[in-house]
N, C-alpha and C. Protein backbone atom coordinates (compact mmCIF):
# COMPACT_ATOMS: atom_id res chain seq x y z
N UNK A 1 -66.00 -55.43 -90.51
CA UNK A 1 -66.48 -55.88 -89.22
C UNK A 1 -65.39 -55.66 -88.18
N UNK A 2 -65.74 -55.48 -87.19
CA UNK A 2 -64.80 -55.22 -85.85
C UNK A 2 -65.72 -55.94 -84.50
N UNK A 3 -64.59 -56.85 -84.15
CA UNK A 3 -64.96 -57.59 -83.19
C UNK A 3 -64.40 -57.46 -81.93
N UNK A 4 -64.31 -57.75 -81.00
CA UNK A 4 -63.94 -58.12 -79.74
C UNK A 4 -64.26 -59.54 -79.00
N UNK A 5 -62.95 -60.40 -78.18
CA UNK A 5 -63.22 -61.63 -77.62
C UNK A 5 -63.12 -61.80 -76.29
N UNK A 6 -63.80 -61.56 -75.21
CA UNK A 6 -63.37 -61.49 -74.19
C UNK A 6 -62.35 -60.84 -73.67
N UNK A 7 -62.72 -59.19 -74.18
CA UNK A 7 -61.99 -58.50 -73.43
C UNK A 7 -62.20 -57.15 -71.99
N UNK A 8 -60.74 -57.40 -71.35
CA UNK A 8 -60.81 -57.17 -70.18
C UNK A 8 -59.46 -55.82 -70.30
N UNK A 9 -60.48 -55.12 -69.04
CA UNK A 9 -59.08 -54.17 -68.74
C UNK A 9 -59.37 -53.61 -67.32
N UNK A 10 -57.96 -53.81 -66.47
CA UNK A 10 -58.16 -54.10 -65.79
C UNK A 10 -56.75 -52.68 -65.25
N UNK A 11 -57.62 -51.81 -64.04
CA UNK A 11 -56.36 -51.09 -63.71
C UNK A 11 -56.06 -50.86 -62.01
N UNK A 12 -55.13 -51.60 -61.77
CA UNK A 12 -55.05 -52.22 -60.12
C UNK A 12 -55.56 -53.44 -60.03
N UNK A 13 -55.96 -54.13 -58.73
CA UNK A 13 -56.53 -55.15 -58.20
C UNK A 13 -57.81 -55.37 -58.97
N UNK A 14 -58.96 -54.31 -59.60
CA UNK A 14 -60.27 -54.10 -59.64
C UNK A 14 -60.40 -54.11 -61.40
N UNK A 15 -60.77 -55.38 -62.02
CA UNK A 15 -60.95 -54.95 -63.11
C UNK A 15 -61.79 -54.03 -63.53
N UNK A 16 -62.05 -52.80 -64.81
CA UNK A 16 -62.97 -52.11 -64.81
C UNK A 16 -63.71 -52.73 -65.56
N UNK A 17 -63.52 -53.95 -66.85
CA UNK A 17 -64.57 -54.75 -67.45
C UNK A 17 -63.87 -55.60 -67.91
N UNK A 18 -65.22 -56.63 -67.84
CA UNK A 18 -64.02 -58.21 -68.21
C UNK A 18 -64.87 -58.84 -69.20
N UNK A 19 -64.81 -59.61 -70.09
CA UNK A 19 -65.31 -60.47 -71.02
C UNK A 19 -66.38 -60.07 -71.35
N UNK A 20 -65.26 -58.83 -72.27
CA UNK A 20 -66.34 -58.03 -73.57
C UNK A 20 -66.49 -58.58 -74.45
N UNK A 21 -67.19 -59.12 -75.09
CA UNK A 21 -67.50 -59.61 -76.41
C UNK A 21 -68.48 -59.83 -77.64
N UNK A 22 -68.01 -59.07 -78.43
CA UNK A 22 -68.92 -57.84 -79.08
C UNK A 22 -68.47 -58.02 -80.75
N UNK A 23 -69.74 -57.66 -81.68
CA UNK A 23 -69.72 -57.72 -82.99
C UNK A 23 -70.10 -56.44 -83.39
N UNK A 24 -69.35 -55.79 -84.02
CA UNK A 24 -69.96 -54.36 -85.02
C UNK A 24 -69.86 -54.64 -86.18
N UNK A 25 -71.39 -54.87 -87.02
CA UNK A 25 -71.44 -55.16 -88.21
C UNK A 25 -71.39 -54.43 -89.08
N UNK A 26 -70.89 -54.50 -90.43
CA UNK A 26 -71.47 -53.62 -91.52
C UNK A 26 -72.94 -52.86 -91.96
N UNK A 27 -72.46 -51.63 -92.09
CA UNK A 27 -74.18 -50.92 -92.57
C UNK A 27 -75.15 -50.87 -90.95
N UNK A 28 -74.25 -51.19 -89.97
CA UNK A 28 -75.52 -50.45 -88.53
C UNK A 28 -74.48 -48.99 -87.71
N UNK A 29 -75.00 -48.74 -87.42
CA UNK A 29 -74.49 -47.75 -86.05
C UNK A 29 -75.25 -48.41 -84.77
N UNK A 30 -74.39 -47.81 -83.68
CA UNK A 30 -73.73 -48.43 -82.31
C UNK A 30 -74.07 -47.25 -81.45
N UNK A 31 -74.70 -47.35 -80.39
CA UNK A 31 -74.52 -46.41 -79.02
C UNK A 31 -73.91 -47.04 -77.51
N UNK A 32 -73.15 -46.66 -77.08
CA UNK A 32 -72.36 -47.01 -76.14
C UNK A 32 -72.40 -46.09 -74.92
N UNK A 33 -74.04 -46.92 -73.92
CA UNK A 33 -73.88 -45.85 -72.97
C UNK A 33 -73.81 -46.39 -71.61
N UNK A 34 -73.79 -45.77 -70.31
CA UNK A 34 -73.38 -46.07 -69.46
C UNK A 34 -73.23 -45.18 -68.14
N UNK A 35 -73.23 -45.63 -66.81
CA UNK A 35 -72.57 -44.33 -66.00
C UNK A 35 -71.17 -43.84 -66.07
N UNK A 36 -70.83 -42.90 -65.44
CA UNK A 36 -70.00 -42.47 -65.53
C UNK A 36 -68.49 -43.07 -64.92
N UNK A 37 -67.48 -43.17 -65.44
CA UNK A 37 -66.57 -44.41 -64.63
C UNK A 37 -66.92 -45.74 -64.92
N UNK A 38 -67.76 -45.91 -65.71
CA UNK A 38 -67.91 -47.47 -66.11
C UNK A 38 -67.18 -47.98 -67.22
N UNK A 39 -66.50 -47.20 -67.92
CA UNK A 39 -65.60 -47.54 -69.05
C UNK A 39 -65.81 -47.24 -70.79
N UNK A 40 -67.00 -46.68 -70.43
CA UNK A 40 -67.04 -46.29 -71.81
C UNK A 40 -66.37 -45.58 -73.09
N UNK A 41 -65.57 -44.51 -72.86
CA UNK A 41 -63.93 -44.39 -73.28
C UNK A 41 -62.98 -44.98 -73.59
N UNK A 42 -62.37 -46.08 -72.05
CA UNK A 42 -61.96 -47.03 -72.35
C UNK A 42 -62.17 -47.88 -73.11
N UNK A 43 -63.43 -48.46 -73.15
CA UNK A 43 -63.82 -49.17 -74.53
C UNK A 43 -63.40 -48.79 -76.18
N UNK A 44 -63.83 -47.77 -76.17
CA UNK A 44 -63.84 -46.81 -77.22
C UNK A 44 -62.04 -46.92 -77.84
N UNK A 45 -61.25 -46.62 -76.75
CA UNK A 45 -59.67 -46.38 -76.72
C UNK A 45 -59.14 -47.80 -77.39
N UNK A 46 -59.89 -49.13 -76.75
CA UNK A 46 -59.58 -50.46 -76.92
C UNK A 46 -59.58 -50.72 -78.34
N UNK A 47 -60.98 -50.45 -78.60
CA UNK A 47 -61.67 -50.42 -79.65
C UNK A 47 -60.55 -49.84 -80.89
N UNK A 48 -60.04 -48.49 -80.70
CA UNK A 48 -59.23 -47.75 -82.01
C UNK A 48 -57.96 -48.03 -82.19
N UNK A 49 -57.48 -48.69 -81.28
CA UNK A 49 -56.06 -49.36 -80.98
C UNK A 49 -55.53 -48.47 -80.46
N UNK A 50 -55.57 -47.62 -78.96
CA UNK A 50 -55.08 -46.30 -78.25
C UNK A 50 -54.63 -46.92 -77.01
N UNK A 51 -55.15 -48.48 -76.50
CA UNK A 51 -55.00 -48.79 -75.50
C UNK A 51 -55.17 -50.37 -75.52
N UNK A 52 -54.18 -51.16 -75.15
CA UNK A 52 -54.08 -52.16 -75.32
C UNK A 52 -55.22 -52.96 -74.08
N UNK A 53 -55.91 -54.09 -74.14
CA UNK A 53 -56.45 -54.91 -73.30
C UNK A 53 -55.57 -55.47 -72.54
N UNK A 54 -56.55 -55.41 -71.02
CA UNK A 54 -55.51 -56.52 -70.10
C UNK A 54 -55.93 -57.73 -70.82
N UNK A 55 -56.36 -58.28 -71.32
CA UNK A 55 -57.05 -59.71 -71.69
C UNK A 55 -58.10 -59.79 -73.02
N UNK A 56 -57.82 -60.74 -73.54
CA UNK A 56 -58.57 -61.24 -74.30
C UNK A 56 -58.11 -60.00 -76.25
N UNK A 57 -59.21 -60.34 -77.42
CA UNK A 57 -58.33 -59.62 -78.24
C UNK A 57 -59.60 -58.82 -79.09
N UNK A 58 -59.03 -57.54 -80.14
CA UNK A 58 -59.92 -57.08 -80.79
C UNK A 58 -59.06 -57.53 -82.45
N UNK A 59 -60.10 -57.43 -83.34
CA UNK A 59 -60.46 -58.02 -84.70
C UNK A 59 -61.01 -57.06 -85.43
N UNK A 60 -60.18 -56.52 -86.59
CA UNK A 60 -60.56 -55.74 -87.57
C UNK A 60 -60.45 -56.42 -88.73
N UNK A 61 -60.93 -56.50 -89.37
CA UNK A 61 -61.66 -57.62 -90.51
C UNK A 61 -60.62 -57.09 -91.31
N UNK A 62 -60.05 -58.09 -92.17
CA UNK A 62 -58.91 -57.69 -93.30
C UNK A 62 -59.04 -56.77 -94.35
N UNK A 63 -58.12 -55.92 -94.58
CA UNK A 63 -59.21 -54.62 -95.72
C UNK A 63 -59.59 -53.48 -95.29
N UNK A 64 -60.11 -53.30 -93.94
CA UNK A 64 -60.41 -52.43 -93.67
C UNK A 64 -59.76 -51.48 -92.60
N UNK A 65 -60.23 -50.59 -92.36
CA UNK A 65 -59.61 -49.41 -91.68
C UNK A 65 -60.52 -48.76 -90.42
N UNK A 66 -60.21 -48.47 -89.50
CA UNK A 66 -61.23 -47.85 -88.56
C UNK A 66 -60.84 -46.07 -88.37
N UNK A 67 -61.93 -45.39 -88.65
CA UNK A 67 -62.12 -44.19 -88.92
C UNK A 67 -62.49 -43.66 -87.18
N UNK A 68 -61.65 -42.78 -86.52
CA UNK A 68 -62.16 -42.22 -85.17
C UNK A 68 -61.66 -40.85 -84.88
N UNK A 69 -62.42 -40.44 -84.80
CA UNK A 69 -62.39 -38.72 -83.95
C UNK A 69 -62.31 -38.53 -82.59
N UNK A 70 -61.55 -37.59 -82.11
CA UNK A 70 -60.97 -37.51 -80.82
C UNK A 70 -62.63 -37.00 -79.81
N UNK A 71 -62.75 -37.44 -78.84
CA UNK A 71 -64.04 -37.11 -77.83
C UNK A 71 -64.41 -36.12 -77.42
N UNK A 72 -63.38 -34.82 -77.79
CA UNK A 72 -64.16 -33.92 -77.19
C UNK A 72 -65.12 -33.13 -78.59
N UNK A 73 -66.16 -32.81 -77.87
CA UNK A 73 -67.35 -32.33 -78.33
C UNK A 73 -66.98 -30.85 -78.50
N UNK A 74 -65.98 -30.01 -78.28
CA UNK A 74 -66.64 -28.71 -78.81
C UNK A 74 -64.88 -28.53 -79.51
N UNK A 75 -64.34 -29.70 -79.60
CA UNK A 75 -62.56 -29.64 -80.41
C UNK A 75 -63.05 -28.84 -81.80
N UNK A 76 -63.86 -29.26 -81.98
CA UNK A 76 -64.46 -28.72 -83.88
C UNK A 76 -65.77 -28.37 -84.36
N UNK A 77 -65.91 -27.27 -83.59
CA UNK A 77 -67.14 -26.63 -83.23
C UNK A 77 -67.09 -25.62 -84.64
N UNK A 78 -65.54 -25.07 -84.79
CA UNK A 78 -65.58 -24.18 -85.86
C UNK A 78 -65.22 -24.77 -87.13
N UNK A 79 -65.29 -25.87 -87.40
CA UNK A 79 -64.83 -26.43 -88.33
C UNK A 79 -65.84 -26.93 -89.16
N UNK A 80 -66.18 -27.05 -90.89
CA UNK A 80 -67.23 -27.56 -91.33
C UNK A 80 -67.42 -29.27 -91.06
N UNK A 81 -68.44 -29.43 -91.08
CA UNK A 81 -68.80 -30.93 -90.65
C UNK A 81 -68.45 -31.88 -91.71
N UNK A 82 -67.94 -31.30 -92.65
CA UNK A 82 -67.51 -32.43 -93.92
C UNK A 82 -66.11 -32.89 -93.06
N UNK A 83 -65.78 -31.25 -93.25
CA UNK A 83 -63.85 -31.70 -92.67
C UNK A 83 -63.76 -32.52 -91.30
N UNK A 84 -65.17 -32.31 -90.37
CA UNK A 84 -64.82 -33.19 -88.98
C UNK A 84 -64.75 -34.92 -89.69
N UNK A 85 -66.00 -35.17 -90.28
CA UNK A 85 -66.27 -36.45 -91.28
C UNK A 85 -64.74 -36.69 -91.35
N UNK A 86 -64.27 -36.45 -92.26
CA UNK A 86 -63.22 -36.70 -93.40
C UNK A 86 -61.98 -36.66 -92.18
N UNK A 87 -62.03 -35.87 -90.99
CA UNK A 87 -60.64 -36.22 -90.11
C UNK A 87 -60.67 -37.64 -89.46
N UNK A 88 -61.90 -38.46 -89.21
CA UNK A 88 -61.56 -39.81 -89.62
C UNK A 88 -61.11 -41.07 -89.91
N UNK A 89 -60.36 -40.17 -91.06
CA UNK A 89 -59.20 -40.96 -91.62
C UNK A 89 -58.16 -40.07 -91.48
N UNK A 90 -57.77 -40.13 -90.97
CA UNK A 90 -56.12 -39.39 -90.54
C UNK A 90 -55.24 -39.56 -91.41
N UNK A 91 -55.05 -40.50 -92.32
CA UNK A 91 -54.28 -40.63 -93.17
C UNK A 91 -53.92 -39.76 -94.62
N UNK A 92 -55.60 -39.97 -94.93
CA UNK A 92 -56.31 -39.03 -96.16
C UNK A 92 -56.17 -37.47 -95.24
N UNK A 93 -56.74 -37.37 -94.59
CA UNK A 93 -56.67 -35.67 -93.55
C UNK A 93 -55.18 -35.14 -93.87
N UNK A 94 -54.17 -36.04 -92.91
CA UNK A 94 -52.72 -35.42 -93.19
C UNK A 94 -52.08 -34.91 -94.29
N UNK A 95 -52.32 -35.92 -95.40
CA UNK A 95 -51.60 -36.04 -96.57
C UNK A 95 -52.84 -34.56 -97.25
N UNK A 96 -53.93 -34.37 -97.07
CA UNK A 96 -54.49 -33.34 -97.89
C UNK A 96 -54.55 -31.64 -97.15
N UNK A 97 -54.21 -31.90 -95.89
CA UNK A 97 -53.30 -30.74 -95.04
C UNK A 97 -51.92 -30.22 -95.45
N UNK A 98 -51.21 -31.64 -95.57
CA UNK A 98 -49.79 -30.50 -95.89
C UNK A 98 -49.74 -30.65 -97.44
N UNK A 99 -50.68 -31.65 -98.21
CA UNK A 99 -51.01 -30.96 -99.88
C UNK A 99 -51.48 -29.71 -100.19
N UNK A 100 -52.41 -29.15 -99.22
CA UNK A 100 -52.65 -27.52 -99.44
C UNK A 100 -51.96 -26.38 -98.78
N UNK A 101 -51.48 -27.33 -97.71
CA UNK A 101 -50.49 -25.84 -97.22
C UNK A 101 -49.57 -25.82 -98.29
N UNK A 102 -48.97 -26.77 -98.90
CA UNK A 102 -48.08 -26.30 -99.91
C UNK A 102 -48.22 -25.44 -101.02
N UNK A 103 -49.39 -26.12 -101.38
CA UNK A 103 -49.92 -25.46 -102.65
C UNK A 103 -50.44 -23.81 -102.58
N UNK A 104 -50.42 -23.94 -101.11
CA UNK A 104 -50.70 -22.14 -100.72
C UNK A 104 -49.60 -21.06 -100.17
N UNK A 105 -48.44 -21.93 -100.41
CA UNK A 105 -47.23 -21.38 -99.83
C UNK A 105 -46.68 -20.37 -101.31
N UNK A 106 -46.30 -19.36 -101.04
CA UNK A 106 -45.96 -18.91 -102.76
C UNK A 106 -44.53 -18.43 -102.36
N UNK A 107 -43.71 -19.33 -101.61
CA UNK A 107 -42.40 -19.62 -101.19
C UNK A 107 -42.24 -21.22 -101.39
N UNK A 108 -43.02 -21.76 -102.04
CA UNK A 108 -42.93 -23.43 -102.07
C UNK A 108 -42.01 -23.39 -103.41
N UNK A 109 -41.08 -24.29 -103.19
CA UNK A 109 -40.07 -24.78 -103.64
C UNK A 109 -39.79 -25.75 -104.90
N UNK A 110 -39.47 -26.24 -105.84
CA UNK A 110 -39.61 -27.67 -106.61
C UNK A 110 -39.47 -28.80 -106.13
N UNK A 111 -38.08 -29.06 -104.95
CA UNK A 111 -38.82 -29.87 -103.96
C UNK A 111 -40.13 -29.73 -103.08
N UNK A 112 -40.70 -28.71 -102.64
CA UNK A 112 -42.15 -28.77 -102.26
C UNK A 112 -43.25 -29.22 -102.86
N UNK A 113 -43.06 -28.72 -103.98
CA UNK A 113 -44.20 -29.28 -105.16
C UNK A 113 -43.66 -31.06 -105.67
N UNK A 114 -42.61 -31.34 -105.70
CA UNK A 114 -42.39 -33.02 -105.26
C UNK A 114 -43.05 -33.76 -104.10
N UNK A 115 -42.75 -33.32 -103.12
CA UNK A 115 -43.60 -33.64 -102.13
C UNK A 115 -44.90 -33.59 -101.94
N UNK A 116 -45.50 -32.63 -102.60
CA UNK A 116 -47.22 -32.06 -102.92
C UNK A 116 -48.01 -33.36 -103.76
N UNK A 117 -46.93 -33.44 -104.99
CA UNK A 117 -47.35 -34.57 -105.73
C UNK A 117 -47.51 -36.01 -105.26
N UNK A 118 -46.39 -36.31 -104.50
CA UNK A 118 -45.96 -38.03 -103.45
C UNK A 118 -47.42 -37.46 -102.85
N UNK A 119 -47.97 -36.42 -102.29
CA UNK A 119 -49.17 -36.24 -101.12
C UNK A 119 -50.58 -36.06 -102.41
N UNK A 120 -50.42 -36.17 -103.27
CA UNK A 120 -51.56 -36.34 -104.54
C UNK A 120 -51.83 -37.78 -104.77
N UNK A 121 -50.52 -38.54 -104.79
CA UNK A 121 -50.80 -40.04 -105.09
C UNK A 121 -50.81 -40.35 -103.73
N UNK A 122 -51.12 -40.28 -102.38
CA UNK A 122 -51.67 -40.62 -100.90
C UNK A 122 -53.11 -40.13 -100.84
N UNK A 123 -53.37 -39.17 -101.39
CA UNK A 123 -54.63 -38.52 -101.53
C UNK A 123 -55.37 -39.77 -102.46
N UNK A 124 -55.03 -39.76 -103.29
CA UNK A 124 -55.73 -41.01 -104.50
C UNK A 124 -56.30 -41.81 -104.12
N UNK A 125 -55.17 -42.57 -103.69
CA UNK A 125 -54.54 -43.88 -102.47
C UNK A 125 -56.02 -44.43 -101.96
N UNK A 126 -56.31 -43.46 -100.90
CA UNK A 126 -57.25 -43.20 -100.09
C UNK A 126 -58.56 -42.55 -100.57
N UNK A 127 -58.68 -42.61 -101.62
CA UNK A 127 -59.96 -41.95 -102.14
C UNK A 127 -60.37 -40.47 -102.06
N UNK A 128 -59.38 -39.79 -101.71
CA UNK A 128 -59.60 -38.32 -101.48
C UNK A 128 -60.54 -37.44 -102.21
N UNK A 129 -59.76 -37.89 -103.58
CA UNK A 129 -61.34 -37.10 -104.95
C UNK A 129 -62.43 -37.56 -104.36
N UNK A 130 -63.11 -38.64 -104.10
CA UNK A 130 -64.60 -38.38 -103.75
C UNK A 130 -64.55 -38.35 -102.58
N UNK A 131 -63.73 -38.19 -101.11
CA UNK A 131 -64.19 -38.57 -99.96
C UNK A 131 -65.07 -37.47 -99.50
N UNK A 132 -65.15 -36.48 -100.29
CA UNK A 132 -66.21 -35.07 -99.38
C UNK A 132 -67.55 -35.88 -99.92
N UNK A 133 -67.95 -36.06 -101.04
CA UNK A 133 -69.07 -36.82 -101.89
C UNK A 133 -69.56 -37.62 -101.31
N UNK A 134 -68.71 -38.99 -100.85
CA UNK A 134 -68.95 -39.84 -99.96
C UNK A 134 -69.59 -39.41 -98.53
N UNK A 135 -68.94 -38.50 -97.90
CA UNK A 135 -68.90 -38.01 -96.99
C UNK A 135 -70.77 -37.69 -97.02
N UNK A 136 -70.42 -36.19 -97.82
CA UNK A 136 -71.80 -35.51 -97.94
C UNK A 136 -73.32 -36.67 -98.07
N UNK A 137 -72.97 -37.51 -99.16
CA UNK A 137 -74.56 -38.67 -98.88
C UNK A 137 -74.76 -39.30 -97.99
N UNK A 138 -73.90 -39.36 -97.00
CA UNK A 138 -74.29 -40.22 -95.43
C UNK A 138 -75.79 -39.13 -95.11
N UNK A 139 -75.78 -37.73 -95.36
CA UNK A 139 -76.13 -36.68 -94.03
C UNK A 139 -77.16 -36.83 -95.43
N UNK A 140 -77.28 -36.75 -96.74
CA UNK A 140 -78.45 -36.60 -97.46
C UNK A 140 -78.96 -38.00 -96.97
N UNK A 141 -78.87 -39.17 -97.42
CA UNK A 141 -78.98 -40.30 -96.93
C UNK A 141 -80.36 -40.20 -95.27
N UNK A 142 -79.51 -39.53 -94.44
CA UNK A 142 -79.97 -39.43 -93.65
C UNK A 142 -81.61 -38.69 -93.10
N UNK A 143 -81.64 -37.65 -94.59
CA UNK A 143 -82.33 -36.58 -94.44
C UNK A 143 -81.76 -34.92 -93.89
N UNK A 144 -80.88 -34.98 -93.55
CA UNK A 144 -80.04 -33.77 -93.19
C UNK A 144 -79.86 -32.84 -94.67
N UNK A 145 -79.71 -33.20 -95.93
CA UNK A 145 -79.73 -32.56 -96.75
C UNK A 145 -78.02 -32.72 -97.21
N UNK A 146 -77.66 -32.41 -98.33
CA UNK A 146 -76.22 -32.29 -98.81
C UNK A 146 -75.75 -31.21 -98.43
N UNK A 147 -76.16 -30.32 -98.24
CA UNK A 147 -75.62 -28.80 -97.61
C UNK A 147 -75.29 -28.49 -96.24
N UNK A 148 -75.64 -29.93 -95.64
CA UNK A 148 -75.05 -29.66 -94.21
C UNK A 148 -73.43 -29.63 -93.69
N UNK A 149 -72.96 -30.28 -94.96
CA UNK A 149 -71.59 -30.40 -95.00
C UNK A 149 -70.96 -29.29 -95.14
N UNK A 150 -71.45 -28.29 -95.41
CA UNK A 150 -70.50 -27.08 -95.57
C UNK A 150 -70.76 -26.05 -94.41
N UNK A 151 -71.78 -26.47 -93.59
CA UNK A 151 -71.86 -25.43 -92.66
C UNK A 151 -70.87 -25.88 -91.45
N UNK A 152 -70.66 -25.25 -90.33
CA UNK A 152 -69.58 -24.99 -88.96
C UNK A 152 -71.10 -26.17 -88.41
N UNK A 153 -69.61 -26.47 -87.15
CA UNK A 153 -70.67 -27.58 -86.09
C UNK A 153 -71.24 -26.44 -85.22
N UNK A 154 -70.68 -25.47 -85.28
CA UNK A 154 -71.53 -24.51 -84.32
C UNK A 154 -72.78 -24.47 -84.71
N UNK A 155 -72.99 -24.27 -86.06
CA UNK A 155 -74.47 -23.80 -86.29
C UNK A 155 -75.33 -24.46 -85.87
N UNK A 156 -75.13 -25.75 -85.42
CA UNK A 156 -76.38 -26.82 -85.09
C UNK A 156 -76.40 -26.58 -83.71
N UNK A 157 -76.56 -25.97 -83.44
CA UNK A 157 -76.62 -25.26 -81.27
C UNK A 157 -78.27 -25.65 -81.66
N UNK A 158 -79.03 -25.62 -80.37
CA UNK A 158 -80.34 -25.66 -80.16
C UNK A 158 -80.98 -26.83 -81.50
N UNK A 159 -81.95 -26.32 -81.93
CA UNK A 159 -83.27 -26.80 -82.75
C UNK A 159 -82.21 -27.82 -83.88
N UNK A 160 -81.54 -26.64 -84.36
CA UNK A 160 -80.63 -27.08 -85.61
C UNK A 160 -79.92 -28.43 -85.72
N UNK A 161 -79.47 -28.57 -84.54
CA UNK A 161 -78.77 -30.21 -84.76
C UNK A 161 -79.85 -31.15 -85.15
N UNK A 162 -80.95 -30.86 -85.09
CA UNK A 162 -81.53 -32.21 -85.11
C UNK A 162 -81.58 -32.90 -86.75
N UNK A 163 -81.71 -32.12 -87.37
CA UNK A 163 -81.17 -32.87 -89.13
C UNK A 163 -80.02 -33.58 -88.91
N UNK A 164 -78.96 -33.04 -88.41
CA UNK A 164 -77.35 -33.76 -88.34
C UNK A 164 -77.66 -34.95 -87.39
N UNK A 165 -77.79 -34.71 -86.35
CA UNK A 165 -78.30 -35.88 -85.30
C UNK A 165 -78.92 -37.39 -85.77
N UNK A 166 -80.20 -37.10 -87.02
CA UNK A 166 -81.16 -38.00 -87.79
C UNK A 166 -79.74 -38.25 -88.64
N UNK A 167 -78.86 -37.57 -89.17
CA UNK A 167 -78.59 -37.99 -90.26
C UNK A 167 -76.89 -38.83 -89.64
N UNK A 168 -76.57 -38.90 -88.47
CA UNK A 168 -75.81 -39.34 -88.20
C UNK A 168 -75.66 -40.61 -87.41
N UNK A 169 -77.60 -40.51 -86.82
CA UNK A 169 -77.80 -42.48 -86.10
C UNK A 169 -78.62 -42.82 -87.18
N UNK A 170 -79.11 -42.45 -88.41
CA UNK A 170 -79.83 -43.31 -88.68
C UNK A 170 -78.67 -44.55 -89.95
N UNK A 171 -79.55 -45.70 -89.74
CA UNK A 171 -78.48 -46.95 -91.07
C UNK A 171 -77.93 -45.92 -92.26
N UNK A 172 -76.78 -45.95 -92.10
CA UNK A 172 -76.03 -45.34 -93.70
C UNK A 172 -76.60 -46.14 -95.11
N UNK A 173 -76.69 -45.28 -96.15
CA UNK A 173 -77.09 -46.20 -97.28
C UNK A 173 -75.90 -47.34 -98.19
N UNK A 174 -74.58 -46.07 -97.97
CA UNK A 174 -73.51 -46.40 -98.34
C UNK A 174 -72.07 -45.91 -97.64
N UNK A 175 -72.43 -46.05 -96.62
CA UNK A 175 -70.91 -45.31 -95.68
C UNK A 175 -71.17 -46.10 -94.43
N UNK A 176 -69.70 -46.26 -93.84
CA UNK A 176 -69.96 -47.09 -92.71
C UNK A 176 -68.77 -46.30 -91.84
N UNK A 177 -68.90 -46.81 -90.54
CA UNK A 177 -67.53 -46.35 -89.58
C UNK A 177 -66.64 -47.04 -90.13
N UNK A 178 -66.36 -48.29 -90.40
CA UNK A 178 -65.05 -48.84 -91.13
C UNK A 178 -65.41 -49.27 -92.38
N UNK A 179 -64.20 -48.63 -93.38
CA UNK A 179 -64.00 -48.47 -94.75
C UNK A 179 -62.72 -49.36 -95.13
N UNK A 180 -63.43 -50.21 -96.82
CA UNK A 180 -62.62 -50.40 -96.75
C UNK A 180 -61.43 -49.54 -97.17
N UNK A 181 -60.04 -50.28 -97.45
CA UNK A 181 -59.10 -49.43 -98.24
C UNK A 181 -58.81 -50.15 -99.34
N UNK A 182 -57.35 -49.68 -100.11
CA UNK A 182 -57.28 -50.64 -101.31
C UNK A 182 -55.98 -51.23 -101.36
């Protein structure tokens, strides 16, 4: 769960919002809309810990972790939609980035492959063996199918997004925006 208590942020004389106070439960999804300049970003920023509140506090339930992707819409257009999923968690992402650049380096070192391994038990850590698995049944779950995970975000231009779209607002069966950890 992730909460908020009356919070405010405020930049100059003019606050831009004041006594937010808000519950995101387990097992729903959230739309956050608004005009433009009304703060919806900001929220968002508050929300991931990117930007501190003028006032009042946010609450991430003990255990868990908040999973967020950067806002722009066409950053990972070429990238498969598992790997956008799975960047996320930044933690699991990093540690399984410089685990394969190593492992693809054929100048990697015995200290490299030490380090590969310390980035095998971070991978673990974090659930890495199943996080594509995990990943992939949100979008079956959804109706999108398991195979959507391997295609580019490009491909869903026009008609096509709309499987990913269904499979990304509708209730998860077993995946949520915040996970726990261990």
């Amino acid at each position: 769960m992730l909460a908020t208590s009356n919070v405010a942020v405020q930049f100059g004389a003019k606050p831009l919002f004041e006594q937010v106070t808000v519950k995101f439960s387990d097992g729903n999804r959230y739309g956050l809309i608004g005009a433009n300049g009304s703060g919806k970003s900001t929220l968002m920023k508050v929300l991931g810990g990117d930007l501190d509140p003028s006032a009042g506090d946010v609450m991430l339930q003990a255990g868990m972790r908040l999973g967020k992707l950067n806002q722009n819409q066409f950053g990972y257009e070429d990238e498969r939609v598992l790997d956008v999923v799975m960047r996320g968690h930044s933690e699991l992402w990093a540690a399984m980035q410089e685990r394969d650049r190593i492992y693809a380096d054929p100048k990697a070192t015995d200290e490299d492959y030490m380090k590969a391994a310390e980035l095998e038990g971070v991978f673990a850590e974090y659930g890495g063996y199943d996080a594509e698995a995990r990943a992939g049944s949100s979008f079956s779950a959804g109706g999108a199918g398991s195979s959507v995970g391997s295609r580019g975000l490009r491909s869903f231009e026009n008609n096509g997004a709309a499987p990913l779209t269904r499979s990304m607002t509708q209730a998860p069966q077993a995946a949520s925006p915040v996970v726990p950890t261990t």
